[in-house]
Protein backbone atom coordinates (compact mmCIF):
# COMPACT_ATOMS: atom_id res chain seq x y z
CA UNK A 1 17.34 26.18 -78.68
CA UNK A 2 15.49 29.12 -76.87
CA UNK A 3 12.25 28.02 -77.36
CA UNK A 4 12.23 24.95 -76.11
CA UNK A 5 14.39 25.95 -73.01
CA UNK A 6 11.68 28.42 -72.40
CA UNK A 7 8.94 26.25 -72.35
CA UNK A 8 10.40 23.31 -70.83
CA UNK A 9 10.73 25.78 -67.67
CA UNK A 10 7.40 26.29 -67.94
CA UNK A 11 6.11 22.71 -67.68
CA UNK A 12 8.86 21.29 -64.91
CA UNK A 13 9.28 23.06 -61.66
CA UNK A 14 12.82 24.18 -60.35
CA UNK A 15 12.77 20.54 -58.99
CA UNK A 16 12.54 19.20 -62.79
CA UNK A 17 9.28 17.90 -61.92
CA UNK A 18 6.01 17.97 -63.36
CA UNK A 19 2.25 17.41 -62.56
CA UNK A 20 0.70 16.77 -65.70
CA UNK A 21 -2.75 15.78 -66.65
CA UNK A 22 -4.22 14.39 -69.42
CA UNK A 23 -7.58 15.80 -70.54
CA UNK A 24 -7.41 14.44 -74.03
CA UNK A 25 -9.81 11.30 -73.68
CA UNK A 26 -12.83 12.51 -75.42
CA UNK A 27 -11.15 12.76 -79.03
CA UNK A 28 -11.29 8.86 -78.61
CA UNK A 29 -13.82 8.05 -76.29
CA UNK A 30 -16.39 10.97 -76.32
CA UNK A 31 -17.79 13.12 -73.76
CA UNK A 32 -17.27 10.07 -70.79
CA UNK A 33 -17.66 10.78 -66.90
CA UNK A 34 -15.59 13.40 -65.63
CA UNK A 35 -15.26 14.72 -69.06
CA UNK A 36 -19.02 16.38 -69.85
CA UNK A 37 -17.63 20.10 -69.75
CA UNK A 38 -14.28 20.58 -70.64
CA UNK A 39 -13.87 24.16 -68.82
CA UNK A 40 -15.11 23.02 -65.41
CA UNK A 41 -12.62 20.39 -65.11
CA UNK A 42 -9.96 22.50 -66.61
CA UNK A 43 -11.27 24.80 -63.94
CA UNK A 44 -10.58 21.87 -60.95
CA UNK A 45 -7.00 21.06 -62.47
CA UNK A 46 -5.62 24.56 -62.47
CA UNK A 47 -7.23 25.12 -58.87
CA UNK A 48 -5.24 22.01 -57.97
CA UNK A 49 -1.53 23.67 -58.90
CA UNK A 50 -0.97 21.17 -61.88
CA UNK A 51 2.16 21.89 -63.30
CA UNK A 52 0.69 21.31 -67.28
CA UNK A 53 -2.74 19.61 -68.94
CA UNK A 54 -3.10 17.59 -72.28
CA UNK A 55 -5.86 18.62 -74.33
CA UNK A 56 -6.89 18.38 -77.91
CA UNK A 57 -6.81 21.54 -80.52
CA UNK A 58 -10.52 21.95 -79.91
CA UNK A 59 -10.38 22.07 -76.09
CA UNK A 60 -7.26 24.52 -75.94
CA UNK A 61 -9.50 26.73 -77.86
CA UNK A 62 -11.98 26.62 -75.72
CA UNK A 63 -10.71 27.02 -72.28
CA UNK A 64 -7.57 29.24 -72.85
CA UNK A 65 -8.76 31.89 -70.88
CA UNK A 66 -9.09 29.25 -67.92
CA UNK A 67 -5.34 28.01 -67.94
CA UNK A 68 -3.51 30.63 -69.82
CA UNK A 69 -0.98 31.69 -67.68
CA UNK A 70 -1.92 28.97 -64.50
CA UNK A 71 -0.72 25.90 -66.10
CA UNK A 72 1.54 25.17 -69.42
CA UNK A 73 -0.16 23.88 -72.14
CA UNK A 74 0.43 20.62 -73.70
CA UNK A 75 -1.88 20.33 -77.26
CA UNK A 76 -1.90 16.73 -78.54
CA UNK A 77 -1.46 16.62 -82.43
CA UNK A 78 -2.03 12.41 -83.24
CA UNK A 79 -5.56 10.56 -83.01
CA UNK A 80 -8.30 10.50 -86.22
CA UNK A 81 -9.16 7.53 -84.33
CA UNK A 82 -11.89 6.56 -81.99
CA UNK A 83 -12.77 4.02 -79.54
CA UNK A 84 -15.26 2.26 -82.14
CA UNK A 85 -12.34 1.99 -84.51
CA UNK A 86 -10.97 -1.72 -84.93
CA UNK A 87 -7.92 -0.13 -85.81
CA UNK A 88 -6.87 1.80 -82.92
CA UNK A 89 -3.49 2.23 -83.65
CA UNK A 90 -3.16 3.82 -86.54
CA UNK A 91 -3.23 7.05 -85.51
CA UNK A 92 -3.05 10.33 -87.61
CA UNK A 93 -1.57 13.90 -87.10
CA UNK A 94 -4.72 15.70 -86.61
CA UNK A 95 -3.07 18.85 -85.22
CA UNK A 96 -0.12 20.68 -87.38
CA UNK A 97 3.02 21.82 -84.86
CA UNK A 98 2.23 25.45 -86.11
CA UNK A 99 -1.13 25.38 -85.20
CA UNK A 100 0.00 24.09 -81.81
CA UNK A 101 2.30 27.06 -81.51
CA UNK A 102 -0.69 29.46 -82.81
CA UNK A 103 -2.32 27.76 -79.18
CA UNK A 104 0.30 29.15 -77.38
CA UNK A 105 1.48 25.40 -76.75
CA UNK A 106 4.05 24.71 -74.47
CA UNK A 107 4.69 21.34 -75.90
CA UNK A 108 3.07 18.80 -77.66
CA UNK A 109 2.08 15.11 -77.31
CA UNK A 110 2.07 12.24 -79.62
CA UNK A 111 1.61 8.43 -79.77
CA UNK A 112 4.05 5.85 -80.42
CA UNK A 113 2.39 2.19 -80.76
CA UNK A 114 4.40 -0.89 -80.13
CA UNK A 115 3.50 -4.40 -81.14
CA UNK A 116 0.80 -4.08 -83.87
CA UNK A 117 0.35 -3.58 -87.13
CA UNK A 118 0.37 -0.14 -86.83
CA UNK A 119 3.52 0.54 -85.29
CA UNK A 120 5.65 1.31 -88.36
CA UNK A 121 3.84 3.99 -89.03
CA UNK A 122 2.91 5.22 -85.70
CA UNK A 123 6.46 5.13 -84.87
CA UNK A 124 7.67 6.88 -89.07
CA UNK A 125 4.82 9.82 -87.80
CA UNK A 126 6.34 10.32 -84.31
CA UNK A 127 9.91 10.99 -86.30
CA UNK A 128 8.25 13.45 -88.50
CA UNK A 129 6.89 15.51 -85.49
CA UNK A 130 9.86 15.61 -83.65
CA UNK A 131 11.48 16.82 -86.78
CA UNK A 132 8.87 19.81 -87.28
CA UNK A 133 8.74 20.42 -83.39
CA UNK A 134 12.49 20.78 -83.55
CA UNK A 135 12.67 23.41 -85.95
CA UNK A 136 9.98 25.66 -84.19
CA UNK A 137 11.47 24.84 -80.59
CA UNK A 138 8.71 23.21 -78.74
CA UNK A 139 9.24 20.15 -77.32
CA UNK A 140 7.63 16.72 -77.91
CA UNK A 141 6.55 14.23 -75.61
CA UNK A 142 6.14 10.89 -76.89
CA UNK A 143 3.44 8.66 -75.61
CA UNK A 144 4.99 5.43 -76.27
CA UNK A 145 2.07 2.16 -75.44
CA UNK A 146 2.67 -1.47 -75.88
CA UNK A 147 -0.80 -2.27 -77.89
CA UNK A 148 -1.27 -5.42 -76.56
CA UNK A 149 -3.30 -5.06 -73.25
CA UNK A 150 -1.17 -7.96 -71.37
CA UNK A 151 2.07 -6.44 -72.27
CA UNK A 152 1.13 -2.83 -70.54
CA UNK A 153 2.63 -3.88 -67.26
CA UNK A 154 5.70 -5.74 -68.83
CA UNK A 155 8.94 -3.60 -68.21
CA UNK A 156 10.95 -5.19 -71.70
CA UNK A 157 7.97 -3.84 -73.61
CA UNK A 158 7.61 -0.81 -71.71
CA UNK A 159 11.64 -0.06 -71.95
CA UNK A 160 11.56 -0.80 -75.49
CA UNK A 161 9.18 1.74 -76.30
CA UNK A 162 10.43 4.01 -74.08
CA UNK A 163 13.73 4.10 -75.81
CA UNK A 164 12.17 4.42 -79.38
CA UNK A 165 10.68 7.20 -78.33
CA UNK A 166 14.22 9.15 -77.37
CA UNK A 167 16.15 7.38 -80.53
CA UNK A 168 13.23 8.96 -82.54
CA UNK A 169 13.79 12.71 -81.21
CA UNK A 170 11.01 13.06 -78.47
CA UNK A 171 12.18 15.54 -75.41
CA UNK A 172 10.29 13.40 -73.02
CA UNK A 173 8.71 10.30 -72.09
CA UNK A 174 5.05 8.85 -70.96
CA UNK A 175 4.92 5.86 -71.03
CA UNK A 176 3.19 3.05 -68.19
CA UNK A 177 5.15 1.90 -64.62
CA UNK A 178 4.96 -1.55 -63.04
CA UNK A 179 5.21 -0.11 -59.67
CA UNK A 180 7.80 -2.28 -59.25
CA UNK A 181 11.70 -1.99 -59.01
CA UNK A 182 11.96 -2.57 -62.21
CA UNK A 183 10.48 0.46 -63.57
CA UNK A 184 14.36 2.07 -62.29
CA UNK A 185 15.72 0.75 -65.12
CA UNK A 186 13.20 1.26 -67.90
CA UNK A 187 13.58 5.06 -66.59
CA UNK A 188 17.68 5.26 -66.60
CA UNK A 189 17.62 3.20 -69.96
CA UNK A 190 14.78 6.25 -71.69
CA UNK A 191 17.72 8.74 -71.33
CA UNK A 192 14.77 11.54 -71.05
CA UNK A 193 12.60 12.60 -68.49
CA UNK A 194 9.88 10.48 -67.90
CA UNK A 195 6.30 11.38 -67.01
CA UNK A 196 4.40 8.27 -65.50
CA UNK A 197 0.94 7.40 -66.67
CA UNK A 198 -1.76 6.50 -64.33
CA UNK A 199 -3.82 4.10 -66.44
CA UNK A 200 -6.88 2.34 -65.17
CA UNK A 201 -8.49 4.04 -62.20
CA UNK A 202 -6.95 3.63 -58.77
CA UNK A 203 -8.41 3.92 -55.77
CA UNK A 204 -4.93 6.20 -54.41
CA UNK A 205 -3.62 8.16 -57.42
CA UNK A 206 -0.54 9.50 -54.85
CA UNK A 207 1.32 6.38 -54.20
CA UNK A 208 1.01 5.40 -57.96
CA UNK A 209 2.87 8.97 -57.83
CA UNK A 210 5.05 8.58 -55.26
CA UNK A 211 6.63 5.35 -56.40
CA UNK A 212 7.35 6.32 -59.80
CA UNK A 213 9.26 9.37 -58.09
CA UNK A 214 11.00 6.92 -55.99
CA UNK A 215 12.03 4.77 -59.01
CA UNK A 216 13.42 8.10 -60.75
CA UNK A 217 10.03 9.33 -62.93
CA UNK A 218 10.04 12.97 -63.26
CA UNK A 219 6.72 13.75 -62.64
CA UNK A 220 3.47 12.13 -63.78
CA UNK A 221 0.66 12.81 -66.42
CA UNK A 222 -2.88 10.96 -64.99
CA UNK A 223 -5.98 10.96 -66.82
CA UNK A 224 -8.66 9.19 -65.92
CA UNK A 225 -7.59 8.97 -62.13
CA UNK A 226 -8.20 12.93 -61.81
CA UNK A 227 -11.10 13.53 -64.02
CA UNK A 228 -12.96 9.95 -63.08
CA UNK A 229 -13.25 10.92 -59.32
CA UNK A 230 -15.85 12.76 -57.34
CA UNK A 231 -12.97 15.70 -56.58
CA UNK A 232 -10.24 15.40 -59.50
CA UNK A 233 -9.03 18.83 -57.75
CA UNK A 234 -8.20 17.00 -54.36
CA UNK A 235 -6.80 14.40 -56.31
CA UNK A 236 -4.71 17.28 -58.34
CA UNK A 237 -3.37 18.69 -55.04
CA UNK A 238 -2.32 14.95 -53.58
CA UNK A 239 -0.38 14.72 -56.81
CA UNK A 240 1.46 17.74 -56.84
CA UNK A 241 2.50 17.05 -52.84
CA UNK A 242 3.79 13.59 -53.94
CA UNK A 243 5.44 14.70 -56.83
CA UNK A 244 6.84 17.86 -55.06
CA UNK A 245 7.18 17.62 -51.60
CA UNK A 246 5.07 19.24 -49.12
């Protein structure tokens, strides 16, 4: 499909690689460190090169005249649910795929829980926006998480989800790396591109980066390791040389 071609092109570099970063924290965790003002770290990321940023409806609104244009647009459409809720897991579409296209998205992101009680449905929604992104030609990454906090490192749990997320329609992958040689087969066995997630905070973003890369990750999409640091646009430009070459 045209569409999607299209904006696929616009969100992975002639290398097929991507610099992505994930500004959608505050829907769930309100307006945290690194997060107060929405346009001036939109404002660091695009003066960094990324290749594409996550944000919520909301935020796209706000700052389009900021990355229109600089940096492909990635709106994410599941949440309703905050850091105070019990219940994390079951999320809810909170964002309909033509809205997202009324953004000017160039894909969107959704979550696919593992493990928990809310997985069936996490997992029946994800199928339902792939379906609906399919027919407007936008692609669909699928952030696919392992609930359980001691299973986030644990490649079986990690592939598993991973592979949902293709069998379920998504165009691409993020989804948590070991660091370890194992993380070579959880990416072969996702059959999509796969976009690394940094996680908790690390005190050198770049080599998280640069071994994903190494283990066959096309690009990355970090959070909390760009926004949570005293220069997330420094940080954005060490990315985009590990992911891309010099």
């Amino acid at each position: 499909m045209t569409g999607k071609i299209v904006r696929l092109q616009r969100l992975f570099q002639e290398d097929h690689r991507s610099v992505v970063v994930a500004l959608d924290h505050a829907q769930f965790q309100g307006a945290i460190p690194g997060l107060e003002s929405m346009q001036s770290i939109v404002r660091d990321v695009v003066a960094g090169h990324a290749d594409g940023v996550i944000l919520n409806p909301g935020a796209a609104t706000d700052c389009a005249m900021i990355y229109g244009g600089r940096c492909a647009l990635i709106v994410r459409v599941t949440g309703a649910s905050t850091s105070y809720n019990p219940s994390f897991d079951y999320h809810q579409q909170i964002c309909s795929i033509e809205r997202a296209v009324a953004l000017g998205a160039d894909a969107v992101i959704a979550m696919g829980f593992v493990g928990s009680d809310g997985e069936s449905a996490s997992l029946a929604l994800l199928s339902r926006i792939a379906e609906d992104c399919h027919r407007f030609g936008l692609p669909l990454i699928a952030e696919m998480l392992p609930v359980a906090e001691n299973r986030f490192q644990d490649p079986e749990w990690i592939g598993l989800a991973a592979r949902v997320g293709y069998e379920l329609g998504a165009d691409i992958i993020k989804a948590y790396t070991t660091g370890s040689e194992a993380d070579e087969a959880v990416i072969a066995h996702c059959l999509l591109p796969f976009l690394a997630a940094g996680g908790p905070k690390s005190s050198n973003p770049a080599e998280i980066a640069s071994k994903a890369i190494a283990h066959g990750a096309s690009g990355v999409a970090f959070g909390r390791n760009v926004f949570g640091g005293d220069s997330p646009q420094q940080v954005v430009e060490e990315l985009v040389r590990a992911v891309h070459g010099a």
